[in-house]
N, C-alpha and C. Protein backbone atom coordinates (compact mmCIF):
# COMPACT_ATOMS: atom_id res chain seq x y z
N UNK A 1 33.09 162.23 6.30
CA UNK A 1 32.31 163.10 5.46
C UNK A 1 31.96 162.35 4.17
N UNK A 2 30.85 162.70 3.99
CA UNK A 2 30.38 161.99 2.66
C UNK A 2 30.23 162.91 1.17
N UNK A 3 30.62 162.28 0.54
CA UNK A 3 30.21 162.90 -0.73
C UNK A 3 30.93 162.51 -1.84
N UNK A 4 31.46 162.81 -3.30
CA UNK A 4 31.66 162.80 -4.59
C UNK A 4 33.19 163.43 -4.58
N UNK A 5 34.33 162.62 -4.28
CA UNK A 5 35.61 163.27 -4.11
C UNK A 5 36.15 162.50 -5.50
N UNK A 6 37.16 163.81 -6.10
CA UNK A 6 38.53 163.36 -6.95
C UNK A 6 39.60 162.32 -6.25
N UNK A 7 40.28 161.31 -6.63
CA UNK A 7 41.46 160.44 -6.03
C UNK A 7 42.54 160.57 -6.70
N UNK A 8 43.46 161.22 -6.63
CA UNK A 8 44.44 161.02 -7.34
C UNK A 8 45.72 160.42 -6.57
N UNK A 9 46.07 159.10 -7.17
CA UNK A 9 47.28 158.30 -6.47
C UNK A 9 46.65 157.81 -5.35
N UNK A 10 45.48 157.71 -4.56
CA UNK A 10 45.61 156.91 -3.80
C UNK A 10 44.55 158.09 -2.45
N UNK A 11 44.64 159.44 -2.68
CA UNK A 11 44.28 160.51 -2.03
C UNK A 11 43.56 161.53 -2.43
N UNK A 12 42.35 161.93 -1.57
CA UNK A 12 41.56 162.96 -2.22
C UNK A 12 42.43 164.31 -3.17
N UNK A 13 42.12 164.63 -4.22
CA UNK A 13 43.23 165.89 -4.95
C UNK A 13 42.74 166.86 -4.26
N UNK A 14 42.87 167.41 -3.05
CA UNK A 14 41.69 168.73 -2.27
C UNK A 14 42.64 169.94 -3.30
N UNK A 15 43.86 169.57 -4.17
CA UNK A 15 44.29 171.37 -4.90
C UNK A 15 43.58 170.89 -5.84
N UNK A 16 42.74 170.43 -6.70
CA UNK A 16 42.50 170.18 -7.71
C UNK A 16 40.84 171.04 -7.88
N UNK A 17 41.05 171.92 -9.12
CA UNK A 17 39.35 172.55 -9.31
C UNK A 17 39.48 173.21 -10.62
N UNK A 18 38.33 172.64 -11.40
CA UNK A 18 38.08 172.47 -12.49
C UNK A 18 37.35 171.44 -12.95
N UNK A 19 37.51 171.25 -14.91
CA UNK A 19 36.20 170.09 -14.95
C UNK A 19 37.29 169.11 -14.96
N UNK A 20 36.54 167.70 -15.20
CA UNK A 20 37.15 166.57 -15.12
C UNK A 20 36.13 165.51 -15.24
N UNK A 21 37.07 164.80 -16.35
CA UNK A 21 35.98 164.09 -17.42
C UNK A 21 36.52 162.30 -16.93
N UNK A 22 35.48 161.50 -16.29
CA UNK A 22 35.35 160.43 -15.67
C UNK A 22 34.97 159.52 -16.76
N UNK A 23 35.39 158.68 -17.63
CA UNK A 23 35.20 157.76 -18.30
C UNK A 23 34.01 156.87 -18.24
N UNK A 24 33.34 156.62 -16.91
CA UNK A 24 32.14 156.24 -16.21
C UNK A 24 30.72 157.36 -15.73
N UNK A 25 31.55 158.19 -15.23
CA UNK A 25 30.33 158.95 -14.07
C UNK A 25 30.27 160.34 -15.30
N UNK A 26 30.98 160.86 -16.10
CA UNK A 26 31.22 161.78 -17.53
C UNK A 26 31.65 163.10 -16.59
N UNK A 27 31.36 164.07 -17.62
CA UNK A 27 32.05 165.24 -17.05
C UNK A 27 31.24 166.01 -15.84
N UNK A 28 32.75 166.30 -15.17
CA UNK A 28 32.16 167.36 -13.49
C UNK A 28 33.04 168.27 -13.61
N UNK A 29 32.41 169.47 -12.37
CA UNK A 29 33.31 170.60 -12.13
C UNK A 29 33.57 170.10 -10.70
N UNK A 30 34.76 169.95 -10.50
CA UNK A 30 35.64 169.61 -9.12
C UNK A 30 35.29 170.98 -8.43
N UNK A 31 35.66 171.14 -7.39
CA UNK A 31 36.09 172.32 -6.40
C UNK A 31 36.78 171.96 -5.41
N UNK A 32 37.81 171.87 -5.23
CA UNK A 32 38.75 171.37 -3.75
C UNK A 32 39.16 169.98 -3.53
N UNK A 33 38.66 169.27 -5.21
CA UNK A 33 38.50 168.13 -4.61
C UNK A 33 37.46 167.31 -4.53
N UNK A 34 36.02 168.24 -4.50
CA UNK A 34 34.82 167.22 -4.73
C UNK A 34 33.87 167.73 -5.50
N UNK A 35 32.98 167.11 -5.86
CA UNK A 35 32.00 167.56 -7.41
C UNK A 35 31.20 168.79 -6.49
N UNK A 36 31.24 169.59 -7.43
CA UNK A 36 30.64 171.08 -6.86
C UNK A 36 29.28 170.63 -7.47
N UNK A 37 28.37 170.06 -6.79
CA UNK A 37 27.08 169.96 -7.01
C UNK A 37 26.15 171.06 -6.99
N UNK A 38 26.55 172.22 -6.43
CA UNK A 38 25.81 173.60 -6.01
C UNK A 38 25.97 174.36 -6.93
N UNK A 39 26.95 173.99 -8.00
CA UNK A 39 27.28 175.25 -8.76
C UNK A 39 26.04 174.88 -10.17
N UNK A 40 25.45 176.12 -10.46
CA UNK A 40 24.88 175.90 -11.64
C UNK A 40 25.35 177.56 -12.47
N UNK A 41 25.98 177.38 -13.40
CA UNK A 41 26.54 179.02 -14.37
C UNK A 41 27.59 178.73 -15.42
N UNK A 42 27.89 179.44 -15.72
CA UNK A 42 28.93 179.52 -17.24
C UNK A 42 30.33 178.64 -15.97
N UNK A 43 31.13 178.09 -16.48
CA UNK A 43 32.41 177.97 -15.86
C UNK A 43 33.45 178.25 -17.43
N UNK A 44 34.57 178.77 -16.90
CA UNK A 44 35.75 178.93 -17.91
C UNK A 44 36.89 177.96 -17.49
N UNK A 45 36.89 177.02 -18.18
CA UNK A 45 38.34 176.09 -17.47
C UNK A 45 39.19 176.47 -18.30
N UNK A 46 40.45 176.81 -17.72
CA UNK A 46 41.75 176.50 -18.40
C UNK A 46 42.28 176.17 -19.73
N UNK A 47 41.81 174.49 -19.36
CA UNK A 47 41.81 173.24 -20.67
C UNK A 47 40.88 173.22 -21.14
N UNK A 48 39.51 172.90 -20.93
CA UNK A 48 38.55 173.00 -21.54
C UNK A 48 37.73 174.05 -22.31
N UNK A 49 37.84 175.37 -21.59
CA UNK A 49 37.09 176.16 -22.32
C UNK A 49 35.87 176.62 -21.65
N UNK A 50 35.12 177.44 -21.89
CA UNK A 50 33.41 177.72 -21.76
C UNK A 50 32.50 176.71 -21.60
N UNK A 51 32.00 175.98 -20.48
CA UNK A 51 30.87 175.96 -20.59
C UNK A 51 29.77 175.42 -19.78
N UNK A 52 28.87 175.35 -19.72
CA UNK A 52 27.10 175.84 -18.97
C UNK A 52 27.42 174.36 -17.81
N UNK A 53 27.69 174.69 -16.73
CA UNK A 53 27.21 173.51 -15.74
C UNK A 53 26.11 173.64 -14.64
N UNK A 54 25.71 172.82 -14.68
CA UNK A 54 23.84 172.63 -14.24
C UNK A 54 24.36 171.30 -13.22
N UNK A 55 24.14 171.87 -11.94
CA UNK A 55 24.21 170.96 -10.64
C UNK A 55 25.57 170.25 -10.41
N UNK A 56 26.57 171.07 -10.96
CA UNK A 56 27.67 170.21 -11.09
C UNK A 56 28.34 169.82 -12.24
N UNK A 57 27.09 169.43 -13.33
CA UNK A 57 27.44 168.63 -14.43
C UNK A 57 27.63 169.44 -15.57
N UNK A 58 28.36 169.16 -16.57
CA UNK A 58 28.89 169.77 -18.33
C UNK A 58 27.15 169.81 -18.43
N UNK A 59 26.43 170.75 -19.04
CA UNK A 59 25.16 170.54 -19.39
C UNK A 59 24.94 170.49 -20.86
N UNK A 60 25.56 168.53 -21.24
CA UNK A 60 25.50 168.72 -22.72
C UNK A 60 24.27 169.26 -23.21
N UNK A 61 23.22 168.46 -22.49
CA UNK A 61 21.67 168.54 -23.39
C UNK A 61 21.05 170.12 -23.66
N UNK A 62 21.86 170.66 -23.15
CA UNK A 62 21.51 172.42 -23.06
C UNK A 62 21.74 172.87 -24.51
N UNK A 63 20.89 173.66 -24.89
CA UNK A 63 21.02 174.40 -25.90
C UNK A 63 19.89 175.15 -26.57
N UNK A 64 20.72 176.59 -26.77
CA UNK A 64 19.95 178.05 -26.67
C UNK A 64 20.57 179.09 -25.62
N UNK A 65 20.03 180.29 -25.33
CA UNK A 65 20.88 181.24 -24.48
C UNK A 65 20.33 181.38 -23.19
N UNK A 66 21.16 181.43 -22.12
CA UNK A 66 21.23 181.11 -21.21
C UNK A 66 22.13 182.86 -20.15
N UNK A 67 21.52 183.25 -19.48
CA UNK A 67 21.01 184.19 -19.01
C UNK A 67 22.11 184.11 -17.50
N UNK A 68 23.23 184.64 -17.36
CA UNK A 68 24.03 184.05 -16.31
C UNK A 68 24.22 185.52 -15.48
N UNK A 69 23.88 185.45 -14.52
CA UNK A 69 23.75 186.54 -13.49
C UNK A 69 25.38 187.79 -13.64
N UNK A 70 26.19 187.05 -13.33
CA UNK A 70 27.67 187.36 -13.39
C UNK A 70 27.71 187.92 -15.06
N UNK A 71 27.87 187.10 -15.70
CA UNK A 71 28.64 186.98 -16.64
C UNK A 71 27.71 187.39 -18.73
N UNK A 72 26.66 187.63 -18.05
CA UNK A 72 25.46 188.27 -19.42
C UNK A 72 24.56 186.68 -19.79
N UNK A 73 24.32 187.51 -21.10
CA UNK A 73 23.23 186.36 -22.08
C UNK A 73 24.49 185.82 -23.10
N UNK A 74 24.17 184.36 -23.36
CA UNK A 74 25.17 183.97 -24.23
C UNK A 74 24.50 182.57 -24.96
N UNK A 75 24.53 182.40 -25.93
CA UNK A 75 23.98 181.36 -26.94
C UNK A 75 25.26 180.45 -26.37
N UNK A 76 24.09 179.03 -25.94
CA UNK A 76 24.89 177.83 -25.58
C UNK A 76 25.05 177.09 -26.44
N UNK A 77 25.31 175.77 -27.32
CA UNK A 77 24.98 174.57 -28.01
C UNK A 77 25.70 173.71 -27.43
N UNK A 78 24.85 172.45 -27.32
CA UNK A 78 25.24 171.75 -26.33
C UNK A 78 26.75 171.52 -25.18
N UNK A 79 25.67 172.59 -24.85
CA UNK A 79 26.36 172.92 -23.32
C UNK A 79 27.40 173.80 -23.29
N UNK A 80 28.23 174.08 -24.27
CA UNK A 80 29.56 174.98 -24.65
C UNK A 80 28.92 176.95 -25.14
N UNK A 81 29.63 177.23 -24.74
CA UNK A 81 29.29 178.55 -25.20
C UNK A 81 29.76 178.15 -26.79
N UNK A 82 28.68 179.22 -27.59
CA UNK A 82 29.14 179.29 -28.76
C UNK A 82 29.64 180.72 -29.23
N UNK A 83 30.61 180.91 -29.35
CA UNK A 83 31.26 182.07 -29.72
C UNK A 83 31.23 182.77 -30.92
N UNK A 84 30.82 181.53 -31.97
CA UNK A 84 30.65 182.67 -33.21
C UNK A 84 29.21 182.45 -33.75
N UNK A 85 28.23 182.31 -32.61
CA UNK A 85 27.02 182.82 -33.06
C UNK A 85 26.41 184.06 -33.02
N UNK A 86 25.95 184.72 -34.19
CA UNK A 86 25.49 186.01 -33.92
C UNK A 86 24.38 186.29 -33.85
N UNK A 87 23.77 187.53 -32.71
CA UNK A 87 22.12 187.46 -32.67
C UNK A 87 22.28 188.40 -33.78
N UNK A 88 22.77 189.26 -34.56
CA UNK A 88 22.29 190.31 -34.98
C UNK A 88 21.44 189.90 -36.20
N UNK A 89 19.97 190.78 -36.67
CA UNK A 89 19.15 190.17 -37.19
C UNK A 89 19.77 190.61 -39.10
């Protein structure tokens, strides 16, 4: 099978899901083990926190609100939800 797998020690991590930040290839959202290329929406990690992944990837260059089926409208800046922005006028 082909594709974009995590290695840890020597072996695919298939328990491993979440993001994970590659020194080379930069930040992904794992799923089982391999870069969830399908996923595009808010993710909540653990360690990391809130935020916007687009095909897989952390979507630094993103920024403004972003409209997530699940989860509402939410002001991004680059790529992170921003939590203490307020729309109120």
């Amino acid at each position: 099978m082909w594709g974009w797998w995590l290695i840890n020690g020597g072996t695919v991590a298939f328990e491993y899901t979440g993001l994970w930040n590659d020194p080379v290839c930069g930040w992904w959202l794992i799923s089982g083990g391999t870069v969830a290329f399908e996923y595009t929406g808010l993710w909540n990690d653990p360690v990391w926190g809130w935020w916007l992944i687009n095909g897989g990837t952390v979507a630094f260059e993103y920024t403004g609100l972003w409209n997530d089926s699940l989860l509402g409208v939410w002001y991004i800046q680059n790529g992170c939800i921003d939590f203490g922005r307020s729309n109120a006028a």
